[in-house]
Protein backbone atom coordinates (compact mmCIF):
# COMPACT_ATOMS: atom_id res chain seq x y z
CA UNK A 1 -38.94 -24.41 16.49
CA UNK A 2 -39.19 -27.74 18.03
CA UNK A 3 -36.47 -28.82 19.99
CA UNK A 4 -36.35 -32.68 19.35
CA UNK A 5 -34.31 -35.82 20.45
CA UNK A 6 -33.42 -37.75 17.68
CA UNK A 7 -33.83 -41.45 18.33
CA UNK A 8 -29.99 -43.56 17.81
CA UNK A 9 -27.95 -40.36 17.16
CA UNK A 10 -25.78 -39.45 19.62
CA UNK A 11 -23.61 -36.50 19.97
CA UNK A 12 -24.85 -32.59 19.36
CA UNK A 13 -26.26 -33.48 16.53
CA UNK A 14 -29.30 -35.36 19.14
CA UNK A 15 -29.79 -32.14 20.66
CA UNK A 16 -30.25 -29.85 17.82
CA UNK A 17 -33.26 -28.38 17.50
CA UNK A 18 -35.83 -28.50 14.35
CA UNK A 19 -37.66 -26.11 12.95
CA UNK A 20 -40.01 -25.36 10.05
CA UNK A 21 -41.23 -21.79 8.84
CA UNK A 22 -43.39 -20.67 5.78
CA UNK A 23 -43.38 -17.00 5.10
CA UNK A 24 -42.71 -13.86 3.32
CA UNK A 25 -43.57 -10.11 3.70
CA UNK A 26 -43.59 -7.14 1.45
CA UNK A 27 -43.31 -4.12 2.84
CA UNK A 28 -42.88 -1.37 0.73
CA UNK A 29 -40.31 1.51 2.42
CA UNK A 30 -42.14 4.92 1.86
CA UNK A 31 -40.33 7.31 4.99
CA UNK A 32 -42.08 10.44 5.28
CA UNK A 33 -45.28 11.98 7.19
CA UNK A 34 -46.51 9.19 9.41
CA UNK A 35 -50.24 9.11 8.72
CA UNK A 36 -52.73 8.07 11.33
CA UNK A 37 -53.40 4.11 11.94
CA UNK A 38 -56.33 2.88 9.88
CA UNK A 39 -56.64 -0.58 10.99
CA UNK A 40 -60.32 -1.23 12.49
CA UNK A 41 -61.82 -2.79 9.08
CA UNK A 42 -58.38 -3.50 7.92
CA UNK A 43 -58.30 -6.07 11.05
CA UNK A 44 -61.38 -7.70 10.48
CA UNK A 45 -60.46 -8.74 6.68
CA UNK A 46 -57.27 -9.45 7.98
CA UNK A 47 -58.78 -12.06 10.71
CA UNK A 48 -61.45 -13.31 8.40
CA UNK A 49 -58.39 -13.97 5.61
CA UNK A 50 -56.26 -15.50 8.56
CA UNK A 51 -59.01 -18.18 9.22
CA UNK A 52 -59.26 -18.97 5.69
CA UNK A 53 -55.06 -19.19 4.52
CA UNK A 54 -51.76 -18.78 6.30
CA UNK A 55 -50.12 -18.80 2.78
CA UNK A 56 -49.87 -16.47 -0.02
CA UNK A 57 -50.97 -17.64 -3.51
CA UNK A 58 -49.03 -16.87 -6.47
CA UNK A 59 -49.43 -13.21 -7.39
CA UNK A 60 -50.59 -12.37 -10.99
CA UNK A 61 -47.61 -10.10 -12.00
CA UNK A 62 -44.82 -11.95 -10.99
CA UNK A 63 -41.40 -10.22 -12.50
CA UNK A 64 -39.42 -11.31 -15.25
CA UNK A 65 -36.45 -12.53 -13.50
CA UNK A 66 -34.05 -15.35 -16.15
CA UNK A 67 -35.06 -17.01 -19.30
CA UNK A 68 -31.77 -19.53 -19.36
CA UNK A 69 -32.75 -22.99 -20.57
CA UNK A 70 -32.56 -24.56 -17.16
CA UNK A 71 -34.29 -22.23 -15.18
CA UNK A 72 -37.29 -23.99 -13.96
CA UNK A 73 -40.69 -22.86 -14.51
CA UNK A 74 -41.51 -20.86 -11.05
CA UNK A 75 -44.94 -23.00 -9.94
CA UNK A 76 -47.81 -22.04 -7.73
CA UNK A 77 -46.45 -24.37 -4.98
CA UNK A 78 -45.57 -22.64 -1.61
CA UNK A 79 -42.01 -20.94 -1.91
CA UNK A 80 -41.48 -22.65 -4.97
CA UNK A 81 -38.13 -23.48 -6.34
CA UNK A 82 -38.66 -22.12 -10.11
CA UNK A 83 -36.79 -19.03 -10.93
CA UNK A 84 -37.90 -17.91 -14.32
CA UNK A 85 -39.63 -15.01 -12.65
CA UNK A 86 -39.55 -13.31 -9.57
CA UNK A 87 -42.73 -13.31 -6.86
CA UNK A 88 -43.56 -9.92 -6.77
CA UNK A 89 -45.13 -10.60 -3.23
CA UNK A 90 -42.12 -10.46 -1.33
CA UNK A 91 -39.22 -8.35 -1.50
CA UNK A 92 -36.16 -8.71 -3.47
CA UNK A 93 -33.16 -8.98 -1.40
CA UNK A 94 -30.82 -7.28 -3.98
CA UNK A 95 -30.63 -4.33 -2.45
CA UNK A 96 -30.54 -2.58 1.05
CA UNK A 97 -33.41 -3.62 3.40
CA UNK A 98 -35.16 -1.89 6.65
CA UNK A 99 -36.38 -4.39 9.22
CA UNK A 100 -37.80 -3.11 12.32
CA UNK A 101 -36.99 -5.54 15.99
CA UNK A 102 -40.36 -4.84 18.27
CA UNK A 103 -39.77 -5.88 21.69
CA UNK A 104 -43.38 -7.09 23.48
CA UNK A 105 -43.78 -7.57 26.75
CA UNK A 106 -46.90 -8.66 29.04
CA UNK A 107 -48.82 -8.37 32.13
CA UNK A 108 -47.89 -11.68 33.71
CA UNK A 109 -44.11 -11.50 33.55
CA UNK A 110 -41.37 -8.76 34.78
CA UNK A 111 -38.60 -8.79 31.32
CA UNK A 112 -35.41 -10.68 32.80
CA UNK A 113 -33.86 -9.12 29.73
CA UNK A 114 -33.56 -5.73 27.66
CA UNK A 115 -34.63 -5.10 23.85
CA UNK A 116 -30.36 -4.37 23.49
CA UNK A 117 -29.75 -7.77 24.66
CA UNK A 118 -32.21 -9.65 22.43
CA UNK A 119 -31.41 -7.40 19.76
CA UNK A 120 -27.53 -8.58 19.68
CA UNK A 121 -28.91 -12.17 19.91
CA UNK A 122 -29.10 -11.71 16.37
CA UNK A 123 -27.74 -9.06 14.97
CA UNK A 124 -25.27 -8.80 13.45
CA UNK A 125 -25.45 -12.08 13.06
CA UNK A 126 -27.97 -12.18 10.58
CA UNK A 127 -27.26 -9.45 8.78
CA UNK A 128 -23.39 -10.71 8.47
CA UNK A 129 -24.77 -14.07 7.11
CA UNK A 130 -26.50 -12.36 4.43
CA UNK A 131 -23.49 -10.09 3.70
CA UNK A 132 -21.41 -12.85 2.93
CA UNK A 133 -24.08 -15.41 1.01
CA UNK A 134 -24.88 -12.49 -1.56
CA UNK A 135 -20.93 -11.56 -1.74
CA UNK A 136 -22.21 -8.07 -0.64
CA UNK A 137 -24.71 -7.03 -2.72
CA UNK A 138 -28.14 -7.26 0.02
CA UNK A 139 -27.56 -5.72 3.03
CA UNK A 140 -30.06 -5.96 6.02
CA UNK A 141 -30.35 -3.15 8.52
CA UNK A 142 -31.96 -3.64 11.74
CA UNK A 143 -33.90 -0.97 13.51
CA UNK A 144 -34.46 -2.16 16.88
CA UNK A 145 -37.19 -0.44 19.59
CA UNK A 146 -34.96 0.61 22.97
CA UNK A 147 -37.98 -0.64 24.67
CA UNK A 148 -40.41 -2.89 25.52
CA UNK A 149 -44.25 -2.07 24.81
CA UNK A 150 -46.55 -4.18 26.94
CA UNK A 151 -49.57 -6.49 25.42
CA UNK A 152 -52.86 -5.75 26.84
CA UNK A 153 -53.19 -9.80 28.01
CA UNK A 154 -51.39 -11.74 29.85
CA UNK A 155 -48.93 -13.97 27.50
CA UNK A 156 -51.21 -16.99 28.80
CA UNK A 157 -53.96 -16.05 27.13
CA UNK A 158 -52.53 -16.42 23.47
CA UNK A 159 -52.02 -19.54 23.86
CA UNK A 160 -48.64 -19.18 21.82
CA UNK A 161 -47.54 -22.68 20.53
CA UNK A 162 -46.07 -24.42 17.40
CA UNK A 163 -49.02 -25.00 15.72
CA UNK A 164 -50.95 -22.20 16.64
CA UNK A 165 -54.90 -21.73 16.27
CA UNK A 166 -55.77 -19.34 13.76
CA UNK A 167 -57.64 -17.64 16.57
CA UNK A 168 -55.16 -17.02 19.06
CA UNK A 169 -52.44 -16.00 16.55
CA UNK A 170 -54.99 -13.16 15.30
CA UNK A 171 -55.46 -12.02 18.41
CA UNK A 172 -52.12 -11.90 19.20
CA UNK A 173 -51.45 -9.87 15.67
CA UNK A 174 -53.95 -7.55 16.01
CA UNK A 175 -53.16 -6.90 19.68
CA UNK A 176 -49.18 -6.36 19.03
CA UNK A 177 -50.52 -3.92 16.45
CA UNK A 178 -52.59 -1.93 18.21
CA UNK A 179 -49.78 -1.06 21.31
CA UNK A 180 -46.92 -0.40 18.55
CA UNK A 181 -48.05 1.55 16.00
CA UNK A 182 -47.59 4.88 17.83
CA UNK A 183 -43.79 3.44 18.40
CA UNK A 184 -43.49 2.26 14.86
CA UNK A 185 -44.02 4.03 11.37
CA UNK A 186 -44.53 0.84 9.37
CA UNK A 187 -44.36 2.67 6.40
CA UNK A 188 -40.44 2.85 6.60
CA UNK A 189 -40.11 -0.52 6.66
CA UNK A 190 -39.73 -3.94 4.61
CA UNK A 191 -39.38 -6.70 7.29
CA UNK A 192 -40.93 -6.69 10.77
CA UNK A 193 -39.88 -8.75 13.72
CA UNK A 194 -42.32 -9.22 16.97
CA UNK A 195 -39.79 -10.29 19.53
CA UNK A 196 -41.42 -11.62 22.53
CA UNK A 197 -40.51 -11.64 25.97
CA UNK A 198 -38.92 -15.03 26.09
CA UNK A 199 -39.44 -15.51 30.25
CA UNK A 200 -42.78 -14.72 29.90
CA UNK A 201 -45.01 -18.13 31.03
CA UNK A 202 -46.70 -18.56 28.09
CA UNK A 203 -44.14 -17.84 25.32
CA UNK A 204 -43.42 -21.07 23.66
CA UNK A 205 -39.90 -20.70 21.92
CA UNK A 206 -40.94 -23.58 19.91
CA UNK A 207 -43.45 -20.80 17.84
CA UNK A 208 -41.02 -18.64 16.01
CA UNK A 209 -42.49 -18.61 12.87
CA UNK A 210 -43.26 -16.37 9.73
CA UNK A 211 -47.14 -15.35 9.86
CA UNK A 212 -48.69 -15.11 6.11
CA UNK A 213 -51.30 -13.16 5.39
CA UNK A 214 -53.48 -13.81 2.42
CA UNK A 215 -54.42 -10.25 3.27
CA UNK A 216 -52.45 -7.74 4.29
CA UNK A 217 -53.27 -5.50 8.00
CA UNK A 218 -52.80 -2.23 7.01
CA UNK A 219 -51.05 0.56 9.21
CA UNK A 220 -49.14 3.59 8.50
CA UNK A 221 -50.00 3.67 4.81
CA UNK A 222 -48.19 0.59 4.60
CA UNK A 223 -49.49 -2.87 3.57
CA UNK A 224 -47.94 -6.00 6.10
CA UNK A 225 -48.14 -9.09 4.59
CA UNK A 226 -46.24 -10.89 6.93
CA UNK A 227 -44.93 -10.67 10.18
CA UNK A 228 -41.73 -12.47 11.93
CA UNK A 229 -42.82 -13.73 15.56
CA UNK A 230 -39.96 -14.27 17.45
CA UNK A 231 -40.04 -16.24 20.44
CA UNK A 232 -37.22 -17.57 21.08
CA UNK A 233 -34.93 -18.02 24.08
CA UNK A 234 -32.23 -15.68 25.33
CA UNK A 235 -29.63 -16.98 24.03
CA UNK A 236 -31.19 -18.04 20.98
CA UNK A 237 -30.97 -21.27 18.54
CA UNK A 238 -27.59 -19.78 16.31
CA UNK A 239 -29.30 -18.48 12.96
CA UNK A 240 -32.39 -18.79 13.78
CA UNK A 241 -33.63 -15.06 12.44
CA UNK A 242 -31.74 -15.75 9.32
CA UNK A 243 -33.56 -18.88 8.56
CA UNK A 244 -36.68 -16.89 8.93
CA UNK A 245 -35.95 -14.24 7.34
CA UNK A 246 -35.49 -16.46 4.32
CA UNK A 247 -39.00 -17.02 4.28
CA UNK A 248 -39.66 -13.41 3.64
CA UNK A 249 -37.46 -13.68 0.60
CA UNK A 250 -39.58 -16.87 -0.40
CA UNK A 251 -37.29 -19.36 0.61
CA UNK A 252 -38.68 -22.68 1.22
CA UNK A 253 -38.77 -24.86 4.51
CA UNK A 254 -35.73 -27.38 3.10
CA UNK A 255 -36.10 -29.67 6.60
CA UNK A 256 -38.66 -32.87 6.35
CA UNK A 257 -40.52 -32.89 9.82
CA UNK A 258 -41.45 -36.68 10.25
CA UNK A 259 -44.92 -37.33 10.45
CA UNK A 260 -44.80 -38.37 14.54
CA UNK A 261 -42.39 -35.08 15.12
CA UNK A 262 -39.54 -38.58 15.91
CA UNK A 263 -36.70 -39.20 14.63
CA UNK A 264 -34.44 -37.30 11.81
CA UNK A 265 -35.42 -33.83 10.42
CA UNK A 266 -32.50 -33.20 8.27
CA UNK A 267 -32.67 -36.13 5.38
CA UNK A 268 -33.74 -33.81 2.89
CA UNK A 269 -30.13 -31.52 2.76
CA UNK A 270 -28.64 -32.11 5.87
CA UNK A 271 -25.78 -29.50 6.50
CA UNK A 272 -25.92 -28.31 3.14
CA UNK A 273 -28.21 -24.92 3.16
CA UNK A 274 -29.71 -22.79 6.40
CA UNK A 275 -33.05 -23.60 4.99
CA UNK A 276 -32.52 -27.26 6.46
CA UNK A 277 -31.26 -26.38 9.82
CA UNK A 278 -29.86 -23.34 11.41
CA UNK A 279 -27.38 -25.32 13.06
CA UNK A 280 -25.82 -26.51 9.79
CA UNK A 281 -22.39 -27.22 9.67
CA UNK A 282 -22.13 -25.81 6.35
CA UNK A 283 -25.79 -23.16 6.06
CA UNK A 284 -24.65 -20.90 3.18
CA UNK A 285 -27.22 -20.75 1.15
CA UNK A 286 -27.52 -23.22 -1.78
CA UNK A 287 -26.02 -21.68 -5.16
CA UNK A 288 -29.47 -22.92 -6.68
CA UNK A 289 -30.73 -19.84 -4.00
CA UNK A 290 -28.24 -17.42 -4.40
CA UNK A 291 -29.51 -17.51 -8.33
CA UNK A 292 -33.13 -17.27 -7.26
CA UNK A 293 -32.49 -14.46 -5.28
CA UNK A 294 -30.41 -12.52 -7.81
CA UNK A 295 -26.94 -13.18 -6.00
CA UNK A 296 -25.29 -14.70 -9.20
CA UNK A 297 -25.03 -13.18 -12.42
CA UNK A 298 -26.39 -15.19 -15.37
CA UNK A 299 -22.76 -15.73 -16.57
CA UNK A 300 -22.26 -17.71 -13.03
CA UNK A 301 -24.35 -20.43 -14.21
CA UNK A 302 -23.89 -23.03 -16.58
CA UNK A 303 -26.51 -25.08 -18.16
CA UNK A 304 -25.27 -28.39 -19.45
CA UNK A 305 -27.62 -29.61 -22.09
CA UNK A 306 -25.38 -31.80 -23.79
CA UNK A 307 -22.18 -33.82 -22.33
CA UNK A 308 -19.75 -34.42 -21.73
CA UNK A 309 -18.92 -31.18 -20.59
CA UNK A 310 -15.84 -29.93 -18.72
CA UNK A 311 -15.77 -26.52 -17.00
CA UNK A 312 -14.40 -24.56 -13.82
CA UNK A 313 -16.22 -24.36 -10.71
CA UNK A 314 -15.66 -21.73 -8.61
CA UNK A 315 -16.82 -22.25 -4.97
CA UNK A 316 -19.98 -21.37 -3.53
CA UNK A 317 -18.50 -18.99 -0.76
CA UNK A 318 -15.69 -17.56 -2.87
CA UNK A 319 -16.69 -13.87 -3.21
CA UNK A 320 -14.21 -11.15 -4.36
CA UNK A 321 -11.76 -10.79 -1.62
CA UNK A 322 -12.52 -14.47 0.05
CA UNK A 323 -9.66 -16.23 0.71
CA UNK A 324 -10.02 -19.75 -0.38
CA UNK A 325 -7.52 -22.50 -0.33
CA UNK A 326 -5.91 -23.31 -3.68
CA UNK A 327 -4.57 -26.48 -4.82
CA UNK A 328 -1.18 -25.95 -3.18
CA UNK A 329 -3.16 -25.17 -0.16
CA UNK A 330 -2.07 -21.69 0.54
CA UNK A 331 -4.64 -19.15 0.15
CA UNK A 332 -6.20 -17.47 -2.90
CA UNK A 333 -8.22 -14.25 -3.55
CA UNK A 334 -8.37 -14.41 -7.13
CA UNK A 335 -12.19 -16.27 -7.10
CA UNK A 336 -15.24 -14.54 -7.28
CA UNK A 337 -16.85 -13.52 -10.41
CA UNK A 338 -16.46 -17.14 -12.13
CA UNK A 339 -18.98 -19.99 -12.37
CA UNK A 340 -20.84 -20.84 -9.43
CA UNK A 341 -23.37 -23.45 -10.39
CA UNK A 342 -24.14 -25.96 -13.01
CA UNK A 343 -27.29 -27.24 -13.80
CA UNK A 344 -28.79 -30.11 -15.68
CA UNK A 345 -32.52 -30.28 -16.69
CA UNK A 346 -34.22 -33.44 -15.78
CA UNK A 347 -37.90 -32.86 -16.82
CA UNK A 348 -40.07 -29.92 -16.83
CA UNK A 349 -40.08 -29.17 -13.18
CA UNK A 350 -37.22 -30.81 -12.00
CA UNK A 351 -33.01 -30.26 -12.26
CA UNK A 352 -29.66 -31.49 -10.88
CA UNK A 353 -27.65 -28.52 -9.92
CA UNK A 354 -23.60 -28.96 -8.85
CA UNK A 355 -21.82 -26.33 -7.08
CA UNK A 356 -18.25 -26.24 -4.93
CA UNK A 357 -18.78 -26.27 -1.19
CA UNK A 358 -15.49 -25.70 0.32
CA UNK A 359 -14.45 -24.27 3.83
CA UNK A 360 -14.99 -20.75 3.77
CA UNK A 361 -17.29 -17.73 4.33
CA UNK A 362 -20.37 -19.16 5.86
CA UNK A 363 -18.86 -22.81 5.35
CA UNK A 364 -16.01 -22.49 7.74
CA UNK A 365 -17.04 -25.39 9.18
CA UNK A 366 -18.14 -27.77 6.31
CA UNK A 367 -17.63 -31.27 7.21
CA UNK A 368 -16.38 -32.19 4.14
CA UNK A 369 -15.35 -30.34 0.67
CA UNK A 370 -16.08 -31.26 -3.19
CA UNK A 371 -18.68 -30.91 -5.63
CA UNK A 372 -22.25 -30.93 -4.06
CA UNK A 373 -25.11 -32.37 -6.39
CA UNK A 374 -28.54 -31.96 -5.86
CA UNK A 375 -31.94 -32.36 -7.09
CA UNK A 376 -34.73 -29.29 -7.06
CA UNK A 377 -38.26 -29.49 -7.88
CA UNK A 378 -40.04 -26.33 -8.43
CA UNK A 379 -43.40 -28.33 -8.37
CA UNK A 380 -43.08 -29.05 -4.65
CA UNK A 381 -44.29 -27.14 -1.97
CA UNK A 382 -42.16 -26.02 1.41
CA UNK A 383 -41.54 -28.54 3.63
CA UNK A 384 -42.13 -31.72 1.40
CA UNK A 385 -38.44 -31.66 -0.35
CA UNK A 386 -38.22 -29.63 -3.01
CA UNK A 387 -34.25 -29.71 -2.85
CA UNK A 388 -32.84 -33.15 -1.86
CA UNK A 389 -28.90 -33.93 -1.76
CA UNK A 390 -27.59 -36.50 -3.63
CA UNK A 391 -25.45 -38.50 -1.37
CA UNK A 392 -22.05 -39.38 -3.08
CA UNK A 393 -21.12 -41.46 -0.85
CA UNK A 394 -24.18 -43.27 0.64
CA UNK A 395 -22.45 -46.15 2.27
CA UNK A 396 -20.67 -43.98 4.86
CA UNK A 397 -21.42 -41.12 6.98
CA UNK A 398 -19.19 -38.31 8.81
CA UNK A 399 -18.10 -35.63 11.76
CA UNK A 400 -21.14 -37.39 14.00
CA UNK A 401 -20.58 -35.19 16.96
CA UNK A 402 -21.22 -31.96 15.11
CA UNK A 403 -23.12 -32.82 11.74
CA UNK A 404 -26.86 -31.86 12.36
CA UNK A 405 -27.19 -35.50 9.78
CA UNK A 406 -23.74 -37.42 9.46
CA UNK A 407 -25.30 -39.68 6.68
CA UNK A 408 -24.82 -36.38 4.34
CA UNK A 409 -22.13 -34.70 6.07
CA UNK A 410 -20.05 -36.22 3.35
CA UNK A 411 -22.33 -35.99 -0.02
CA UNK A 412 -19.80 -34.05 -2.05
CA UNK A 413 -18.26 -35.73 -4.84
CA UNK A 414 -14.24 -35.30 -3.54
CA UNK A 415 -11.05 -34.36 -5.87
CA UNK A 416 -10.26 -37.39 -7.78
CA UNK A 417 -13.60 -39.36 -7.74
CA UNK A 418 -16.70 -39.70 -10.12
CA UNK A 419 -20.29 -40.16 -9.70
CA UNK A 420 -23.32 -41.29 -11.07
CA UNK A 421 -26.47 -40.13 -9.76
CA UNK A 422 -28.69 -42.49 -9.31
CA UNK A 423 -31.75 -43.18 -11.38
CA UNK A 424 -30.40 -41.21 -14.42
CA UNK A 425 -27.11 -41.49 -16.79
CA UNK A 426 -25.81 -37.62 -15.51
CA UNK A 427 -22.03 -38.72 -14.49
CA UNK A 428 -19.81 -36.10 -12.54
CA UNK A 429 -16.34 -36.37 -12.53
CA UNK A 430 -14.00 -34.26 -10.34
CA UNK A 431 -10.52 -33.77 -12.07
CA UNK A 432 -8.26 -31.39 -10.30
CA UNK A 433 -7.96 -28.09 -8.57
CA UNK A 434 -6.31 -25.01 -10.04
CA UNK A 435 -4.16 -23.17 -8.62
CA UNK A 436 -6.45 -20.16 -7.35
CA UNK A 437 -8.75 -22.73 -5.41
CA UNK A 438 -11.41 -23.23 -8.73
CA UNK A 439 -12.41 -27.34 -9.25
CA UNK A 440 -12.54 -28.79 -12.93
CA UNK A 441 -15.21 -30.91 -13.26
CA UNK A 442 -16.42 -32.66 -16.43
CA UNK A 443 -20.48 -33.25 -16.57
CA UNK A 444 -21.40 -36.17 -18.90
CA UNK A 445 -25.44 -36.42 -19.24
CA UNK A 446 -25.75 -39.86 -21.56
């Protein structure tokens, strides 16, 4: 993650740092008799495939996953945004998941710190962020080492860095491989982390990435197609794990990284998803995710193919048992199962989605509440904007000290105002509240 100063901002938001991740990893979670590592020719197609990709193509049995009329046509763009069927490549988080923390040390550094201490440097963060996005229904369970299990170099000599060589990170791969798999049965797992020793000299906590592999090493039985490097400090950026573990569920780099690493990184979304930034005001995942990653029941999403429309939106965080504020501003558990997102098509890789961000679950500390509008393109790759926010109110920006990009802080379209987004005749007006803490909104598309 780089950690930039952003030029004319002042406040937090200057110091935040930046960070952009491609990844996923499917590991399939077979316990039983550990069988011996076969990994010498497994390495060298895995090196050779290294030098060649860092990504992983589109596989050719992806998963029927939604056929509603504005689910967008899943693409063979990194992480794309389409959702008509499901990469088979990386795991589904819709059910219970085993990720495995190993702790690496090296010869040129004494640990300052224990695995237990970088261990709860994440969890349960991470897994409590993921908890409350999917309104319980993924649950990640970390199995972290109790301790650490030394590289055979000296961290120097990996020359660890953001935009590492395709030589060093192999070697650095195949090494942390070969000193853990008689510590690790890979076979029980579907996420792995490689958590450095962040006071060794030549960890770079600028590196934390997700490591693709267009093929898989092999140990334990077990395919890994990707592999978590952590190398962050102690403590660590908040969130940071949970951003990358959205990779491995195929989540796309949401941030735009300027093309001199100056000035904003956050234009794209701002505080509106923790694919953008994990120090988001407001990172719950976008509802536009939550559907991708089977979080929301088809019934939670509307497609408006003819206006105008009116309809209840429920918001994003409200799961059942969420207290949310209701229009008479005492709190309300009656939200949950209720739409979630609406969507209009635009063309055939491209939508506007609308969904409620309000103060609560992961949002506590949303900058501003109302109706959040969008645009995804399932055509474009991570990293290059393939969800931008529509800015409702473009002249002014808000909460400067703390927003990670004020000009968005205050996008959402607020109780009592209407919208047009720009460039098309989609209008969005925002009615009322109801009593349990639900927005009406009418959706007029001509």
């Amino acid at each position: 993650m780089p950690r930039q100063l952003t030029p004319g901002r002042l406040g937090r938001a200057a110091l935040r740092s930046r960070f952009g991740r491609s990844g996923g990893l499917s590991l399939p979670g077979r316990p039983g008799v550990r069988p011996r590592l076969r990994m010498t020719a497994a390495m060298c197609t895995t090196m050779s495939a290294l030098a060649a990709t860092s990504m992983v193509s589109v596989p050719s049995d992806p998963e029927p996953f939604s056929a509603a009329p504005c689910a967008l046509t899943r693409t063979d763009a990194h992480h794309s945004e389409g959702l008509d069927t499901w990469n088979a490549a990386y795991p589904r988080p819709a059910r219970s998941l085993d990720a495995v923390m190993v702790f690496l040390s090296f010869p040129d550094s004494h640990p300052l710190t224990t695995p237990a201490e970088l261990a709860a440097d994440h969890f349960p963060a991470t897994s409590r962020f993921f908890r409350q996005a999917s309104y319980g229904k993924f649950t990640l369970r970390p199995h972290p080492l109790r301790h650490w299990i030394r590289m055979p170099r000296p961290s120097t000599e990996y020359a660890i860095e953001r935009d590492w060589t395709v030589a060093h990170r192999a070697a650095y791969l195949r090494d942390a491989l070969a000193v853990t798999d008689r510590h690790v049965d890979y076979a029980r797992y579907d996420v792995v982390y490689f958590v450095a020793d962040p006071d060794a000299p030549g960890v770079d906590s600028d590196a934390t990435k997700v490591v693709n592999l267009d093929r898989p090493m092999r140990a334990d039985g077990a395919d890994i197609h990707r592999v978590v490097t952590v190398f962050e400090n102690h403590p660590p950026d908040r969130l940071v794990l949970a951003h990358e573990t959205g990779h491995v569920f195929d989540l796309p780099d949401l941030y735009h990284r300027p093309v001199d690493g100056k000035g904003d990184w956050d234009t794209h979304v701002g505080d509106w998803d923790l694919m953008g930034s994990q120090f988001a005001l407001a990172p719950d995942l976008f509802a536009w995710h939550k559907w991708k990653l089977g979080w929301l029941e088809p019934r939670q999403v509307r497609c408006v193919q003819a206006g105008p429309v009116r309809l209840t939106l429920e918001p994003l965080a409200a799961g059942p048992g969420t207290p949310v504020t209701g229009a008479a501003g005492a709190p309300s558990f009656g939200l949950g199962r209720g739409t979630k997102l609406a969507v209009v098509r635009t063309g055939a890789d491209t939508a506007l989605a609308f969904e409620v961000r309000g103060r609560a679950g992961n949002d506590t500390a949303a900058c501003r509440q109302g109706v959040l509008v969008y645009r995804v393109n399932a055509d474009t790759r991570s990293g290059r904007g393939p969800v931008e926010v529509v800015d409702a109110h473009p002249h002014t920006e808000a909460c400067g000290e703390d927003s990670v990009y004020p000009p968005l802080a205050d996008a959402p379209v607020g109780l009592g105002e209407s919208f047009t987004v720009p460039g098309t005749s989609v209008r969005v007006e925002v009615e009322g509240r109801t009593a349990s803490g639900a927005w009406t909104v009418k959706i007029s598309t001509r």
